[in-house]
Protein backbone atom coordinates (compact mmCIF):
# COMPACT_ATOMS: atom_id res chain seq x y z
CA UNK A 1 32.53 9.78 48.94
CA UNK A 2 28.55 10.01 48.53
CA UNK A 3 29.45 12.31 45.18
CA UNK A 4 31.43 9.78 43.33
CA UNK A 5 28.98 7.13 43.60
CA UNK A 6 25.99 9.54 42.36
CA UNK A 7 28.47 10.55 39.51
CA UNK A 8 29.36 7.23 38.85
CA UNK A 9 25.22 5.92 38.94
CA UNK A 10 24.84 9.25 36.49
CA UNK A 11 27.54 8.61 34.08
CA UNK A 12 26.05 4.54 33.89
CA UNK A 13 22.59 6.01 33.51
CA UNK A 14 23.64 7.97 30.41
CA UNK A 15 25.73 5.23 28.80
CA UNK A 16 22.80 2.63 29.26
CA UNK A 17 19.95 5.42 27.90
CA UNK A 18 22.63 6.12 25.02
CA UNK A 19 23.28 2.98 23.84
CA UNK A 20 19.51 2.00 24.13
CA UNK A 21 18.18 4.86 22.09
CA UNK A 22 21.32 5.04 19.13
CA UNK A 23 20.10 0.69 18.82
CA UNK A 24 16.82 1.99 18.63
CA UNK A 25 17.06 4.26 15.94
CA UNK A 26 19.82 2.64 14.00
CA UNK A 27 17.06 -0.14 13.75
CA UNK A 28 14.09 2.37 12.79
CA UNK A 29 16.48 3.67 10.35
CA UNK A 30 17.32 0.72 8.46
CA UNK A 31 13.82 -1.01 8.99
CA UNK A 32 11.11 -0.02 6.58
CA UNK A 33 8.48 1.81 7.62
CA UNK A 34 5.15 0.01 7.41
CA UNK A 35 2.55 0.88 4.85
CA UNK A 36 -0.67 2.06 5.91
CA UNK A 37 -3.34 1.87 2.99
CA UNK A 38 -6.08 4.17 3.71
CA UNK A 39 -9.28 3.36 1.22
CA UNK A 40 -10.38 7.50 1.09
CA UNK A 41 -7.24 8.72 0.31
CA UNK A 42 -6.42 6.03 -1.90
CA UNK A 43 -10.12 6.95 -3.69
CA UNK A 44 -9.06 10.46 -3.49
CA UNK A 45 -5.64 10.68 -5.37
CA UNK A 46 -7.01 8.06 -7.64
CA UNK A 47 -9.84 10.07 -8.64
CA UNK A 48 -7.45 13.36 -8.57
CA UNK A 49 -4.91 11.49 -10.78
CA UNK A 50 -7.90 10.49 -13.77
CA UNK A 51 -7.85 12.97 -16.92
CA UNK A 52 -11.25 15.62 -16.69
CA UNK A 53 -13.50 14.24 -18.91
CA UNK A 54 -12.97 10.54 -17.14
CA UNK A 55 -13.40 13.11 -13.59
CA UNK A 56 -16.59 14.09 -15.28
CA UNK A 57 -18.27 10.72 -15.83
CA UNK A 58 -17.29 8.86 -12.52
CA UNK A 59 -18.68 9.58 -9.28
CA UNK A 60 -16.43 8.40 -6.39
CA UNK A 61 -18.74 6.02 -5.26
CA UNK A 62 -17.49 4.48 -9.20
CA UNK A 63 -14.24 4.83 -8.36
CA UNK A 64 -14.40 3.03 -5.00
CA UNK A 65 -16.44 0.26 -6.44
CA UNK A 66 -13.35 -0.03 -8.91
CA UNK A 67 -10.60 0.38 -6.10
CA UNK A 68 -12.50 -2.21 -4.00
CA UNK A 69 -12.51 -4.74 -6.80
CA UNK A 70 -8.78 -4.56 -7.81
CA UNK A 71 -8.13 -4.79 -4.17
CA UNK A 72 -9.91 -8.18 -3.80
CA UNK A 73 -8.50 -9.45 -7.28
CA UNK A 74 -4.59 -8.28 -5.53
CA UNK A 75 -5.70 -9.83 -2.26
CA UNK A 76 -7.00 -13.26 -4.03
CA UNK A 77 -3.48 -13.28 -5.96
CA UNK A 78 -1.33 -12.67 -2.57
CA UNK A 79 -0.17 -9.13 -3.22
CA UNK A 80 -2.38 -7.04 -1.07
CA UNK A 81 -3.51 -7.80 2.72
CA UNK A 82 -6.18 -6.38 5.04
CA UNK A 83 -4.59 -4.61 8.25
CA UNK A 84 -3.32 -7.41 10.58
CA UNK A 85 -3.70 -10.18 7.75
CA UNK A 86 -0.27 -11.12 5.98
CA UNK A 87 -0.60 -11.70 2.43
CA UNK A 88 -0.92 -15.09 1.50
CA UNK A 89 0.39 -16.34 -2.28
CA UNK A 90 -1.35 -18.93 -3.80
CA UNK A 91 2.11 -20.90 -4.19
CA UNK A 92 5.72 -20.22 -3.40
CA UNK A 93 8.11 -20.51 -5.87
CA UNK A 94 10.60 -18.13 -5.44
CA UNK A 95 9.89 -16.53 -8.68
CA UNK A 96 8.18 -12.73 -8.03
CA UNK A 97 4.68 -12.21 -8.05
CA UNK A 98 3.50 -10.92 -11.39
CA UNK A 99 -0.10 -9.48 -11.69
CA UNK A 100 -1.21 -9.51 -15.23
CA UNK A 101 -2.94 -6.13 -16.65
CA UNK A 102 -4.99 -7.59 -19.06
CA UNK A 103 -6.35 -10.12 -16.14
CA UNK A 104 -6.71 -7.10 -13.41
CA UNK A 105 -8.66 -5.21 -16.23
CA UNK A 106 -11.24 -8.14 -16.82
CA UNK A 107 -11.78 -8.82 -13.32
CA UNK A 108 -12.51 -4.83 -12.61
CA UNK A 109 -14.61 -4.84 -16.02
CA UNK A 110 -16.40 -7.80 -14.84
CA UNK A 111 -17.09 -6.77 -11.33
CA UNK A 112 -18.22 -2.77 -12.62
CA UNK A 113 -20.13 -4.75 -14.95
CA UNK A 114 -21.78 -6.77 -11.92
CA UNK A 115 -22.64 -3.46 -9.88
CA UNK A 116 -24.19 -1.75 -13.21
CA UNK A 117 -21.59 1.06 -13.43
CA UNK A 118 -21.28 2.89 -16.24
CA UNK A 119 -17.94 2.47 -17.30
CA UNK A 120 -15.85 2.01 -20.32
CA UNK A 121 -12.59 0.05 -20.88
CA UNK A 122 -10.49 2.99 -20.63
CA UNK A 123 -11.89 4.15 -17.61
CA UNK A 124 -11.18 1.21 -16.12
CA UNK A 125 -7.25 1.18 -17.12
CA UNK A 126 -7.08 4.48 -15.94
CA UNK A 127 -8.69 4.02 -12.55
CA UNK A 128 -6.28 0.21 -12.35
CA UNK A 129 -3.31 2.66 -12.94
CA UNK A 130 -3.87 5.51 -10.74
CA UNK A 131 -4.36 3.14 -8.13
CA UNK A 132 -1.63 0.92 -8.87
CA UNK A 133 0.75 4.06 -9.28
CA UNK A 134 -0.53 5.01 -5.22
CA UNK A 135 0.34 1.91 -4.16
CA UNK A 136 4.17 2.48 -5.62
CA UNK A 137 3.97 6.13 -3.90
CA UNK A 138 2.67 4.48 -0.59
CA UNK A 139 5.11 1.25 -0.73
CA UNK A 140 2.79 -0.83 -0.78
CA UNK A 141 3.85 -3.03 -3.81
CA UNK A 142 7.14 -3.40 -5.69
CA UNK A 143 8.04 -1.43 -9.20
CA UNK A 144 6.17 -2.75 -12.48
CA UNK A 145 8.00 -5.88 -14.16
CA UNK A 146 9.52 -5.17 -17.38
């Protein structure tokens, strides 16, 4: 009598610890993975990802400076957010948040400008696009608006 009840306490172990782990990861597998931004890497495969002669003329420190700045201009227009921050649009409604490139470039032109790097125009777009390109890769923001 003893051995039906520890089969039966087995048999509703297993059903409880099967139904508990297939929820589980039928909701990890249809919930999307958060996206962890990492600032070196992201300075890394944006610097990897520039043509040689633009590698030749910026230092990382440049290209941080540059990443740092289009990440405050993406944070101030509700796209980006610092870990544990949600982003927060300046207003909601409904439409999709659109970043302009010709604004991005002029704020990371200005702010280069402001820290005396030596950059041109194109490095600029370059650096904007690499990084914008990561953040695609990562998941971090949508696809480009056509």
């Amino acid at each position: 009598m003893v051995w039906v009840f520890v089969v039966i306490a087995a048999l509703a172990v297993f059903a409880i610890a099967a139904v508990t782990v297939g929820r589980e990861a039928f909701r990890l597998g249809h919930e999307a993975p958060p996206t962890i931004f990492d600032l070196d890497e992201a300075v890394e495969v944006v610097a990897d990802a520039l043509p040689v002669e633009v590698q030749s003329r910026l230092s990382y420190d440049d290209v941080r400076e540059m990443v740092g700045a289009e990440l405050d201009h993406l944070r101030a227009k509700g796209v980006f957010a610092l870990p544990g921050d949600e982003p927060v649009a300046p207003a909601d409604d409904g439409d999709a948040l659109v970043v302009a490139d010709d604004d991005t470039v002029a704020v990371v032109l200005g702010e280069a400008e402001a820290l005396g790097l030596d950059v041109t125009d194109t490095d600029v777009v370059l650096v904007i696009d690499a990084l914008h390109a990561h953040l695609r890769d990562i998941g971090a923001v949508g696809p480009q608006a056509t």
